[in-house]
Protein backbone atom coordinates (compact mmCIF):
# COMPACT_ATOMS: atom_id res chain seq x y z
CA UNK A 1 87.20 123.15 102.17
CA UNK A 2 91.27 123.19 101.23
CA UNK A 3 92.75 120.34 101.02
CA UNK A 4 94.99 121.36 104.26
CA UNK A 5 91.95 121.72 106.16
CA UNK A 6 90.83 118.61 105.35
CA UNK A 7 94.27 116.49 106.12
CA UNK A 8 94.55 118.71 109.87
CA UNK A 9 90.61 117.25 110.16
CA UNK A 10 91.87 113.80 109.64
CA UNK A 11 95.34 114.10 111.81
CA UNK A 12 93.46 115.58 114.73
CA UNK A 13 90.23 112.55 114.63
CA UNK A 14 93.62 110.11 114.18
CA UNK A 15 94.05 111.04 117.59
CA UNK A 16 91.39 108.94 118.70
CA UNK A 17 92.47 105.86 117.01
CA UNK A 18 95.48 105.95 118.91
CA UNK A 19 94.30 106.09 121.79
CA UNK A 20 92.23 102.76 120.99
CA UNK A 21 95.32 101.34 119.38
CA UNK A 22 96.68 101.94 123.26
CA UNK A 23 93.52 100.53 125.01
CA UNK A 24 93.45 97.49 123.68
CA UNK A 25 96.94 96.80 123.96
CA UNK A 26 96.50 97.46 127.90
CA UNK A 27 93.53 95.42 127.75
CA UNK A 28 95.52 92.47 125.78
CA UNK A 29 94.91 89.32 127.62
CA UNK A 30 94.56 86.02 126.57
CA UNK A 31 91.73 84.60 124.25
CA UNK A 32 90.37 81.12 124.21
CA UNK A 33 92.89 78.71 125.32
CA UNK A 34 92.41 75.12 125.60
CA UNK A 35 94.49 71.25 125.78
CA UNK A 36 96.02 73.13 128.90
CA UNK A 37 96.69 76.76 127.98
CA UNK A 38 96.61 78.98 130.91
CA UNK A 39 94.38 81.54 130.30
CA UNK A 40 95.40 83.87 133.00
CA UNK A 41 98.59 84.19 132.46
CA UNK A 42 99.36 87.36 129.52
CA UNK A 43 101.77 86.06 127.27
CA UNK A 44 105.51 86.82 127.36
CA UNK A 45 106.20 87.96 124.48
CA UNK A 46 104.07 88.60 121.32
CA UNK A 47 104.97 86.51 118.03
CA UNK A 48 107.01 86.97 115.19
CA UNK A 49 107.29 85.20 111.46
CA UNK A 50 110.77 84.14 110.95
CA UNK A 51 112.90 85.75 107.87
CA UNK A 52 115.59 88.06 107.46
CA UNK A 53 116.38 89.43 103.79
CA UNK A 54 119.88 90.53 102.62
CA UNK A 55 120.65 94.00 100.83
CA UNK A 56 122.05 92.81 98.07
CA UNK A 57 118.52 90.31 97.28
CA UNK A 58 116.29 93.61 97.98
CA UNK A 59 118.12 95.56 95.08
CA UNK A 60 118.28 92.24 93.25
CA UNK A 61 114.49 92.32 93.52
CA UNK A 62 114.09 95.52 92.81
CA UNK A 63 115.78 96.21 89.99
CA UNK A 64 113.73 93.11 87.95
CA UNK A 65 110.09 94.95 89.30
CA UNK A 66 111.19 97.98 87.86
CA UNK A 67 112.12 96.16 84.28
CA UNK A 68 115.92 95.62 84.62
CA UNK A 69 115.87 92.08 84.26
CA UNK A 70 113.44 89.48 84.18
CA UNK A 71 111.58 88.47 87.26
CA UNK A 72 111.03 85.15 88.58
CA UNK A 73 107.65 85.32 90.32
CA UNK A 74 108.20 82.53 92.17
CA UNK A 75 111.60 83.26 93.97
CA UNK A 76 110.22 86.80 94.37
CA UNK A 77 106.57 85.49 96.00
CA UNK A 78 109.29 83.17 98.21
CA UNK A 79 110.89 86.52 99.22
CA UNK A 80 108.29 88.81 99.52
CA UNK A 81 106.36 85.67 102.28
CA UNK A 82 109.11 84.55 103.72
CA UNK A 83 111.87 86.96 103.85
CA UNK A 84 110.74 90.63 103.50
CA UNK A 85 107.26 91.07 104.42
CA UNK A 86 107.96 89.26 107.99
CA UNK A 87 109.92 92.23 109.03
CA UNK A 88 106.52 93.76 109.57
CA UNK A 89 106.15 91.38 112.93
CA UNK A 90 109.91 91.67 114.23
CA UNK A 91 110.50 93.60 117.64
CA UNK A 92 112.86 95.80 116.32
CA UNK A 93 110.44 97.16 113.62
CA UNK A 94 107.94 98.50 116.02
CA UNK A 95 109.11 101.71 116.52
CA UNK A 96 108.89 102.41 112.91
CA UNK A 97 105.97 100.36 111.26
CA UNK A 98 104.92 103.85 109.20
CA UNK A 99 108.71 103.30 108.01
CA UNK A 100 108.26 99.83 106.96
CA UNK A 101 104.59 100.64 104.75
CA UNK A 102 106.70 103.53 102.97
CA UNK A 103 109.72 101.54 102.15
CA UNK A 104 107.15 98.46 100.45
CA UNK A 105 105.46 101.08 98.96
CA UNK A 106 109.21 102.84 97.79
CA UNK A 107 110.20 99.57 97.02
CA UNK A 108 107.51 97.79 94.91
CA UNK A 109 103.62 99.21 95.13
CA UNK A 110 104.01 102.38 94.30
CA UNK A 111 106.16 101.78 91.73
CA UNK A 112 105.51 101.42 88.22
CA UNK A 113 106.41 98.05 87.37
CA UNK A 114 108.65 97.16 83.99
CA UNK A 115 105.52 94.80 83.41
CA UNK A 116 102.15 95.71 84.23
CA UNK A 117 101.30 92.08 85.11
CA UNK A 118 104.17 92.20 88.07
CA UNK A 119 101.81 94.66 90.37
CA UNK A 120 99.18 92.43 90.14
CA UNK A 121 101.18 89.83 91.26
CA UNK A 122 103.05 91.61 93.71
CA UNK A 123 99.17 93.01 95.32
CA UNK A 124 97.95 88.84 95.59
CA UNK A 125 101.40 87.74 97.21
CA UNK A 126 101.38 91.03 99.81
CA UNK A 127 97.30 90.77 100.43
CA UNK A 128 97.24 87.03 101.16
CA UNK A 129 99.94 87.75 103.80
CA UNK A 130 98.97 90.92 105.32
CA UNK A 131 95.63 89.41 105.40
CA UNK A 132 96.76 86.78 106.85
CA UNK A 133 98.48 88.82 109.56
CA UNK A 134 95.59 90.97 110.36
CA UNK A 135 92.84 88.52 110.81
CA UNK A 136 95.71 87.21 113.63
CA UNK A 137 97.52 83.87 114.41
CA UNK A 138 95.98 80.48 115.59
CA UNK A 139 97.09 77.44 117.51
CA UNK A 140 96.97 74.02 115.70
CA UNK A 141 97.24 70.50 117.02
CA UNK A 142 98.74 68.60 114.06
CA UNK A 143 97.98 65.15 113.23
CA UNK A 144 101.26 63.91 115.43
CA UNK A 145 100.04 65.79 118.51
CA UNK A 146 102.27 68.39 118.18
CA UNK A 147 100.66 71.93 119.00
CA UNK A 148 101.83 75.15 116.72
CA UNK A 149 101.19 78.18 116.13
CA UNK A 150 99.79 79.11 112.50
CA UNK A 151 98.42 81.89 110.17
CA UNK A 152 95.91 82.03 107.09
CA UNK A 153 98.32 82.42 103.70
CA UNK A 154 95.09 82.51 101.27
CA UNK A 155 93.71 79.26 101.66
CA UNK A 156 96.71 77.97 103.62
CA UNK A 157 97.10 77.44 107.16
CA UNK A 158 101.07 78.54 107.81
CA UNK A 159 103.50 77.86 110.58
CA UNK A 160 105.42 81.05 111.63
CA UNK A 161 109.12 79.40 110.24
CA UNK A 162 106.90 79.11 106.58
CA UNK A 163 105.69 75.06 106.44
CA UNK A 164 102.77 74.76 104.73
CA UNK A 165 100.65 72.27 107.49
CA UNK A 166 97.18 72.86 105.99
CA UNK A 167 96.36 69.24 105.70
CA UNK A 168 98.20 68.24 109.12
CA UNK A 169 95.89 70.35 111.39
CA UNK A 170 93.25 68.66 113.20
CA UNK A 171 91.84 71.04 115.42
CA UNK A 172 92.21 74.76 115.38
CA UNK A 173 91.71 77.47 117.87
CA UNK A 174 92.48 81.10 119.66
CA UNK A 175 95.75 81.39 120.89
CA UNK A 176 96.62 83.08 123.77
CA UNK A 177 99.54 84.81 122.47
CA UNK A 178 99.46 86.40 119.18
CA UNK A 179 100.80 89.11 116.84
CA UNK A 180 101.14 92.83 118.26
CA UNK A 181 98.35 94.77 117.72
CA UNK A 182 100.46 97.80 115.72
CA UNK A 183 101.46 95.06 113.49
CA UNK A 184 97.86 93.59 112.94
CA UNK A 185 96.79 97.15 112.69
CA UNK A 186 99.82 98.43 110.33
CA UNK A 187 99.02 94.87 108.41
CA UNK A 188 95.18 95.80 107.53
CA UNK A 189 96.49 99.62 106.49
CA UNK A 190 98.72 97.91 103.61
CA UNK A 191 95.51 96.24 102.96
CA UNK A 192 93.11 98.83 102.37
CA UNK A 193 96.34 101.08 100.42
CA UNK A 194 97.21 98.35 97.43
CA UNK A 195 96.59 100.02 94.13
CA UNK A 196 95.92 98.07 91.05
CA UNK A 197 97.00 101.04 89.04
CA UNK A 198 99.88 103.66 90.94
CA UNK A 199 99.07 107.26 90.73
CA UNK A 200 100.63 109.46 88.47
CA UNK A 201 102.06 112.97 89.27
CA UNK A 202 102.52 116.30 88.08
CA UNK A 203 103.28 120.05 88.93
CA UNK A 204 101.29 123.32 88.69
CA UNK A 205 102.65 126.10 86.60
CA UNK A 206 103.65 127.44 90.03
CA UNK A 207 105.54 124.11 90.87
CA UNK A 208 102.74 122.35 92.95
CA UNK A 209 102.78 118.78 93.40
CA UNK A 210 99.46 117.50 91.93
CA UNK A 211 97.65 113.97 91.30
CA UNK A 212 97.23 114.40 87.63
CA UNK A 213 95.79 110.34 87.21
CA UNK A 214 94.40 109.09 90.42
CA UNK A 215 95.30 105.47 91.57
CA UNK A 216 93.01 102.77 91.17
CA UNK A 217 92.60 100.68 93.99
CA UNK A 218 92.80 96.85 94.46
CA UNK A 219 89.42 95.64 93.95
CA UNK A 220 90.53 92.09 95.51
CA UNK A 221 90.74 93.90 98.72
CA UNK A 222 87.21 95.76 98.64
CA UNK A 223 84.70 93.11 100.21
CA UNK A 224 87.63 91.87 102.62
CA UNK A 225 87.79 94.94 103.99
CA UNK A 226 84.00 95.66 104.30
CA UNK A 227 83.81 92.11 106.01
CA UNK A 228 86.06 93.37 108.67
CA UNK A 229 84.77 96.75 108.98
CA UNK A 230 81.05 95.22 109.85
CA UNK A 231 82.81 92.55 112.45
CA UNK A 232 81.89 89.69 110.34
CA UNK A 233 84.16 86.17 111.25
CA UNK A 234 86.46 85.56 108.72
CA UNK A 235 85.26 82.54 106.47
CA UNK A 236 87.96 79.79 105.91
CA UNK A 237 87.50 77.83 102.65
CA UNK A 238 87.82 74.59 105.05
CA UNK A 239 84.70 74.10 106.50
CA UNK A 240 85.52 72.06 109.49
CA UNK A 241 87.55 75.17 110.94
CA UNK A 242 84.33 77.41 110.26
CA UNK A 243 83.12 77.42 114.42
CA UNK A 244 86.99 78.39 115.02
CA UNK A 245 86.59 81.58 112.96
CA UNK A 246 83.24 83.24 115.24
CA UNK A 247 84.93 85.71 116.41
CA UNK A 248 84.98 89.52 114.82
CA UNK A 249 88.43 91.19 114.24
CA UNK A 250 89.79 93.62 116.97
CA UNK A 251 88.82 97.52 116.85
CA UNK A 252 91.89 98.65 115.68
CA UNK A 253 91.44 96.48 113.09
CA UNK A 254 88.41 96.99 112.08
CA UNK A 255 88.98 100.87 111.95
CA UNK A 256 92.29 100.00 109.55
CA UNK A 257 89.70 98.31 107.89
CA UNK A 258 87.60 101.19 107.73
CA UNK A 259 90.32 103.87 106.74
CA UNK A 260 91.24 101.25 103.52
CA UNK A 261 87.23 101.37 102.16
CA UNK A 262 86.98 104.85 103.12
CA UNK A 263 89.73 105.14 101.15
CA UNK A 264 88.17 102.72 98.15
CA UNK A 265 85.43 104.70 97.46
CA UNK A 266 86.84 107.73 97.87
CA UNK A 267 89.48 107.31 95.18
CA UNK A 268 86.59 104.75 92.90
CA UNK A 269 83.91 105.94 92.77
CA UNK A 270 83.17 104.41 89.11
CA UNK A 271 81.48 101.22 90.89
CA UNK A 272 78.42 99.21 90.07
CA UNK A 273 75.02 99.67 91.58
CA UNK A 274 75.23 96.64 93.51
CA UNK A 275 78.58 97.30 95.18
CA UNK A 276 77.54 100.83 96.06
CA UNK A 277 74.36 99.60 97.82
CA UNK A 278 76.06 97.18 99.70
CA UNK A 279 78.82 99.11 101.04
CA UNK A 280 75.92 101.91 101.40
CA UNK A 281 73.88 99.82 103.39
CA UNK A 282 76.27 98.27 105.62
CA UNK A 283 77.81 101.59 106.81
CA UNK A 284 74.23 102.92 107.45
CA UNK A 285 73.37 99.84 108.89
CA UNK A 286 77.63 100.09 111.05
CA UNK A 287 76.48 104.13 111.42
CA UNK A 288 73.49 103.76 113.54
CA UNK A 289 74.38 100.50 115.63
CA UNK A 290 74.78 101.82 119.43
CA UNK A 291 77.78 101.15 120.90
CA UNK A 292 78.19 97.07 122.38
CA UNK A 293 81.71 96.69 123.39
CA UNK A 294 84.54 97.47 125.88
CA UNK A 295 85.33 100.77 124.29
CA UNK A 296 82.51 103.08 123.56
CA UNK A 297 85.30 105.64 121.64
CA UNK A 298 85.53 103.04 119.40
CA UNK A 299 82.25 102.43 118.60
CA UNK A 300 82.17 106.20 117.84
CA UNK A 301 85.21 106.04 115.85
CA UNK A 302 83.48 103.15 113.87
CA UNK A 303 80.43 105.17 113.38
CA UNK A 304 82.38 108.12 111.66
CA UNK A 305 84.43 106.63 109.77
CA UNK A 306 81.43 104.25 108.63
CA UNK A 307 79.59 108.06 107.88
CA UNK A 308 82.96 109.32 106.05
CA UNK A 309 82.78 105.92 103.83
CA UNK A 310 79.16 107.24 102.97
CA UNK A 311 79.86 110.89 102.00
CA UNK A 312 83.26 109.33 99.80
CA UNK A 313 80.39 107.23 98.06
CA UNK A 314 78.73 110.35 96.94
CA UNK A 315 75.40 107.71 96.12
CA UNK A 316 72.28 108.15 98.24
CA UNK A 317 70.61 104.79 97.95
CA UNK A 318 68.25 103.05 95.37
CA UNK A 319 65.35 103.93 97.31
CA UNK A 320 66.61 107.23 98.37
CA UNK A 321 66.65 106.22 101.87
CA UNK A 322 70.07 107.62 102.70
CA UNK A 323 69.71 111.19 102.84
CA UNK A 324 66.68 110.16 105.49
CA UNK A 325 68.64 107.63 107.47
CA UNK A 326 71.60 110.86 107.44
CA UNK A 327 69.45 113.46 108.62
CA UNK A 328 67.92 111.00 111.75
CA UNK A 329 71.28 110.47 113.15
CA UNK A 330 71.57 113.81 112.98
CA UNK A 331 68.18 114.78 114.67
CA UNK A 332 68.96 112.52 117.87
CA UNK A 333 70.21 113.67 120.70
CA UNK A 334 71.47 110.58 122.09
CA UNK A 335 74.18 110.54 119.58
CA UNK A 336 77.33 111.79 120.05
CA UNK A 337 77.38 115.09 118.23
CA UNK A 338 80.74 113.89 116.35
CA UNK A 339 78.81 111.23 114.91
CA UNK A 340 76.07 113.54 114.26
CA UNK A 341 78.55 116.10 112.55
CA UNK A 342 79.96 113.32 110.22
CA UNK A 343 76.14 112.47 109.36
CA UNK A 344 75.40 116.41 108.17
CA UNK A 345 79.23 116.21 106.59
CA UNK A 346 77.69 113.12 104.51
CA UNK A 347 74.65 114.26 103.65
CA UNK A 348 75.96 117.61 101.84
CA UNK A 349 78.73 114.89 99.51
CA UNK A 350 75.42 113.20 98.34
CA UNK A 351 74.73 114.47 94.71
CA UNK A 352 71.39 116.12 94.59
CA UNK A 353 70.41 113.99 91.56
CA UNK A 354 71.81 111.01 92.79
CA UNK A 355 68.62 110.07 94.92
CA UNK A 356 64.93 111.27 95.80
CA UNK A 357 64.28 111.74 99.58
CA UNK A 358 61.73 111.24 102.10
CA UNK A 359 63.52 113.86 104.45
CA UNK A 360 62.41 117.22 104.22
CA UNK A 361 65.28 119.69 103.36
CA UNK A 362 64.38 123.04 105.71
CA UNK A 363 63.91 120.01 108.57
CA UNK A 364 67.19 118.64 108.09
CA UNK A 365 68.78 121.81 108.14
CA UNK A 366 67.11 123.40 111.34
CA UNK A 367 67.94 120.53 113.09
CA UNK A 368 71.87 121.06 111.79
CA UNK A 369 71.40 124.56 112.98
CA UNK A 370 70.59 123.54 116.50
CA UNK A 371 72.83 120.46 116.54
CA UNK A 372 75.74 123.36 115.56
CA UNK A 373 74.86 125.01 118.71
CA UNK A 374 74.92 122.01 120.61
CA UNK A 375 78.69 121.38 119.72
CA UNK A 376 78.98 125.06 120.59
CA UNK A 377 77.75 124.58 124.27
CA UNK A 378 79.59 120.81 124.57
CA UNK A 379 82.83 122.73 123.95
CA UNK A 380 82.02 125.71 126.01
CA UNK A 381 80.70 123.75 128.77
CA UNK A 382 84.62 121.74 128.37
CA UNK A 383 86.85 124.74 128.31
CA UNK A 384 87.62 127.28 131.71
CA UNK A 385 89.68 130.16 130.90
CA UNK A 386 92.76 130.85 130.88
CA UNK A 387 93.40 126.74 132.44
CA UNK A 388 91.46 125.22 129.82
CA UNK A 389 90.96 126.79 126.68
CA UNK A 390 88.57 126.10 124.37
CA UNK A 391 89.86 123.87 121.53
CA UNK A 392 88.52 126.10 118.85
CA UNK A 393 90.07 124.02 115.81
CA UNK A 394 87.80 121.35 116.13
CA UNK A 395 85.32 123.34 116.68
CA UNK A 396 85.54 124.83 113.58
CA UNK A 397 86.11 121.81 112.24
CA UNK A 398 82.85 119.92 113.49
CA UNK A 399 80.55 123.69 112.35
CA UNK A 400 82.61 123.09 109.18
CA UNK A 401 81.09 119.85 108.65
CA UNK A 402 77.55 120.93 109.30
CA UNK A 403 78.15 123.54 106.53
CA UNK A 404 78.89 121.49 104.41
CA UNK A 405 75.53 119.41 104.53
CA UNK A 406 73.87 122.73 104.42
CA UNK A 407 75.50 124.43 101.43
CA UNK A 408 78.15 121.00 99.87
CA UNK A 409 81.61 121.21 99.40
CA UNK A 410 82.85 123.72 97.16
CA UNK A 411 85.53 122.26 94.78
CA UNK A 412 87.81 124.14 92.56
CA UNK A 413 88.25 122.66 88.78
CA UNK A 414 91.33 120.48 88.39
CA UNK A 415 94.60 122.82 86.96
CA UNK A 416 94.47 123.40 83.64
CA UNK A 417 97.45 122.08 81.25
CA UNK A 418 99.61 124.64 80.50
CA UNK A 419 97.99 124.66 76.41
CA UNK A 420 94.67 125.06 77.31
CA UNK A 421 93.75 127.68 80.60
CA UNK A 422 89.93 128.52 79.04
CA UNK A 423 88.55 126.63 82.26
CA UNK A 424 91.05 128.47 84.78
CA UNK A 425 88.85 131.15 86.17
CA UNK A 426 85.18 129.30 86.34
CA UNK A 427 83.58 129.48 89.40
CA UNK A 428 83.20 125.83 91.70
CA UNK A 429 80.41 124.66 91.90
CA UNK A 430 78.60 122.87 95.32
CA UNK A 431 78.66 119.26 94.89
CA UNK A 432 75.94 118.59 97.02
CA UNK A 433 74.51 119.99 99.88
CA UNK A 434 70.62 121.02 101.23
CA UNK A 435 70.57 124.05 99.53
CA UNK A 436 70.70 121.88 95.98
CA UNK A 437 67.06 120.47 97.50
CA UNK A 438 65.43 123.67 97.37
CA UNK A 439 64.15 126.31 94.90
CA UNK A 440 62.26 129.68 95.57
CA UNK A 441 61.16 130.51 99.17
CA UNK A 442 62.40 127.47 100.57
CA UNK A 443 66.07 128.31 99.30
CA UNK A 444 65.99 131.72 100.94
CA UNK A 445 64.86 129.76 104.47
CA UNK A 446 67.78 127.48 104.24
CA UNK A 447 70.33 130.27 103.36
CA UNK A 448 69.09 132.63 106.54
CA UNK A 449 69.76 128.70 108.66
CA UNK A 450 73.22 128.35 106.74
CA UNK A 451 73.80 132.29 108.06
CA UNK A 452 73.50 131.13 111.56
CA UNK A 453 76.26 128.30 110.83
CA UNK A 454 78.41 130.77 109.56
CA UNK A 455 78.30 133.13 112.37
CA UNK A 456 79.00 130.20 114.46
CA UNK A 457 82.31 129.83 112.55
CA UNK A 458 83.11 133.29 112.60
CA UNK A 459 82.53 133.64 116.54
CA UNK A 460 84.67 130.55 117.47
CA UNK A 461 87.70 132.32 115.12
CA UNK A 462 87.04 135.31 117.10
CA UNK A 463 87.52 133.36 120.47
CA UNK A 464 91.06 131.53 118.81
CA UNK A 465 92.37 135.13 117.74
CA UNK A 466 91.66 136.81 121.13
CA UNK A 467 92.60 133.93 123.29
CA UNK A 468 89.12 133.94 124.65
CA UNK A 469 88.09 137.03 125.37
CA UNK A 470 85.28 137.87 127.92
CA UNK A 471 83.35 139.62 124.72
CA UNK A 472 83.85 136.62 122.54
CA UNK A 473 81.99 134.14 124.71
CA UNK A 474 79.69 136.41 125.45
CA UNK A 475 79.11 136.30 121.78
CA UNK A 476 79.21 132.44 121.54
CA UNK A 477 76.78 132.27 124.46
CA UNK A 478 74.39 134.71 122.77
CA UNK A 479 74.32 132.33 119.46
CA UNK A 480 73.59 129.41 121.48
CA UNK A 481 70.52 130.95 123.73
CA UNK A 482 68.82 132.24 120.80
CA UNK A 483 68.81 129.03 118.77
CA UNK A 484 67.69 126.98 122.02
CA UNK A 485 65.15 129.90 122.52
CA UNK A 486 64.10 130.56 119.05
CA UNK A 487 64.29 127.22 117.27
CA UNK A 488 63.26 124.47 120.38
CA UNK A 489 63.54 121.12 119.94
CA UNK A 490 60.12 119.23 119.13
């Protein structure tokens, strides 16, 4: 698939995170109050960390990460904590939180520092606090009665005007006002995007903009992020505020948590066997947990983005279970078939001789075949022409993923420099896919299944280019009664 296919993919499933970004934020009320909270009344106002930074210190700043002049890591930790990294939280950077990740990134993390040991720096200092800021604020009773509000900075507990109480607080809890959820949201995206090592760019010879080294991502950040993704309490290093910390982070969240290992492993996948099987078996583990909460969109939402993290992986398991787990989401029809499409879509990134398999390919892909016309009828049954049209885009785009557990994903080779073009014109090869489980026979089966995919494909095209025409959904009714009819369900 292009790489323009793939980013529309992503922009139009963002569209569901939004709209859980928006649902919890109507559902905000109040969590555990106590010493006299009221608990029914929403709060006024959500909270903010104090600090305001001047132009002049900003270029000041910037000029010593990019080598200018020497920087002081401690007056730039003091301004990154407590002067520039609090704008995040303020009101009147709401509207443009995107804004605010670009300009830290434009500013410092995506910026090649004068001294390599600055961005590691710079990642610690911005992690701790956006960190901090994601997991939420707390309410502390300090050892002179006084009640405050507070945030984890690393091991720290943190007023919101920067005092450093950790050994005043006597009791911790919930409070039942706390930081918007955009900014706890926006705060766990800078999480999951630090970079250890910044990409570096190039051109084609036809002017292009291309990765030529790819970033390497903070490790620090990895295992955070898969804590929050699973809904595991954070773990203070205090123990006596350990019962404080039960609760699992919000969705939105956990899905910015998500997005930042998806991410991860998609950018590294040069990771020890250990790592990958824990990461592997969580999301397996995050991929076939039925929904439990308030919003079942989100548990969907968790569930393919859990299966995304799996394909990026491109590792099928010590055991070889993974490929089998894969293809029984995508046999059950209590599943929502987006969930079941992001299953096939993992199953054709996993590397042939990365793992054996209990699963039995030509299985696996009849089931994909009917579970393609089940997305077919879904849709259909949705749309009433001309007032509601079929949105063929994701249509495609759901039968796209299906094909590629059926036949991989077929990658060009990276541009050639401009001294050496011997490896321009060689064909791509499938990186994974069914059809790599299969020889003889058996191949020949799964290509005639793959066929019926493909015509699938080609009829919902038809029905975008003709704006639905009688003969086109005659067509797409056709493909859908003969699988039901010729390949039933067991």
């Amino acid at each position: 698939m292009a790489r323009n296919e793939h980013d529309e993919r992503s922009f139009v499933r963002l569209g569901w995170m939004w709209l859980i970004v928006v649902a919890w934020f109507a559902s905000a009320a109040p969590s555990l109050a106590q010493d006299g909270e009221d608990e029914t009344k929403p709060p006024s106002k959500f909270l903010e960390i104090s600090g305001k930074y001047g132009t002049a210190e900003s270029r000041q700043f910037k000029a010593a990460w990019r080598g200018s002049s020497q920087l002081d890591t401690a007056k730039f930790k003091e301004f990154l904590q407590q002067r520039y990294l609090p704008a995040l939280t303020q009101e009147a950077a709401r509207a443009g939180l995107p804004g605010f990740r670009d300009e830290l990134n434009d500013d410092f993390l995506q910026k090649e520092p004068g001294n390599p040991e600055s961005l590691e720096f710079g990642n610690q200092v911005v992690f701790e606090f956006m960190y901090g800021v994601a997991r939420g604020a707390r309410q502390a009773r300090l050892r002179d009665g006084s009640i405050v509000y507070v945030f984890w900075l690393g091991r720290r507990l943190v007023t919101l005007d920067h005092q450093d109480v950790t050994s005043e607080v006597q009791a911790l809890w919930h409070p039942p006002k706390d930081f918007h959820p955009a900014v706890r949201y926006n705060a766990m995206l800078i999480v999951g995007n630090l970079d250890s090592k910044v990409a570096k760019f190039g051109r084609t010879s036809d002017r292009q903009m291309i990765v030529r080294e790819p970033p390497d991502p903070y490790a620090a950040a990895l295992i955070p992020l898969l804590d929050v993704a699973i809904g595991k309490p954070y773990q203070p290093t205090i123990e006596k505020f350990l019962p404080t910390e039960s609760q699992p982070a919000p969705d939105p969240v956990r899905i910015a948590a998500l997005l930042g290992l998806r991410r991860h492993v998609s950018v590294d996948r040069e990771r020890n066997e250990p790592e990958k099987e824990l990461i592997l078996q969580e999301m397996l583990d995050l991929a076939q947990k039925k929904p439990d909460g308030n919003f079942p969109e989100a548990a969907t939402w968790y569930r393919r983005l859990a299966l995304e993290v799996v394909g990026g992986l491109q590792y099928g398991g010590s055991s070889g279970e993974a490929v089998a787990r894969l293809a029984a989401i995508v046999a059950d029809p209590e599943i929502p078939v987006a969930v079941r499409c992001a299953a096939a879509e993992a199953i054709g990134r996993i590397p042939r001789q990365s793992s054996a398999t209990s699963a039995k390919p030509l299985d696996v892909a009849a089931n994909m075949v009917r579970l393609a016309a089940e997305v077919c009828a879904e849709e259909l049954a949705q749309s009433d022409y001309p007032a509601q049209p079929m949105a063929t885009r994701q249509l495609m785009m759901s039968i796209e993923q299906i094909l590629i557990g059926l036949r991989g994903e077929y990658v060009p080779p990276p541009e050639p420099d401009d001294d050496d073009r011997r490896e321009a014109d060689a064909d791509p090869e499938p990186t994974g896919g069914l059809v790599l489980w299969v020889a003889g026979n058996e191949k020949d089966e799964l290509l005639d299944l793959q066929q019926r995919v493909e015509l699938a494909i080609k009829i919902a095209m038809q029905i975008e280019q003709t704006s639905g025409s009688d003969r086109s959904l005659r067509l797409l009714e056709t493909f859908i009664q003969k699988v039901q009819s010729e390949m039933p369900r067991e």
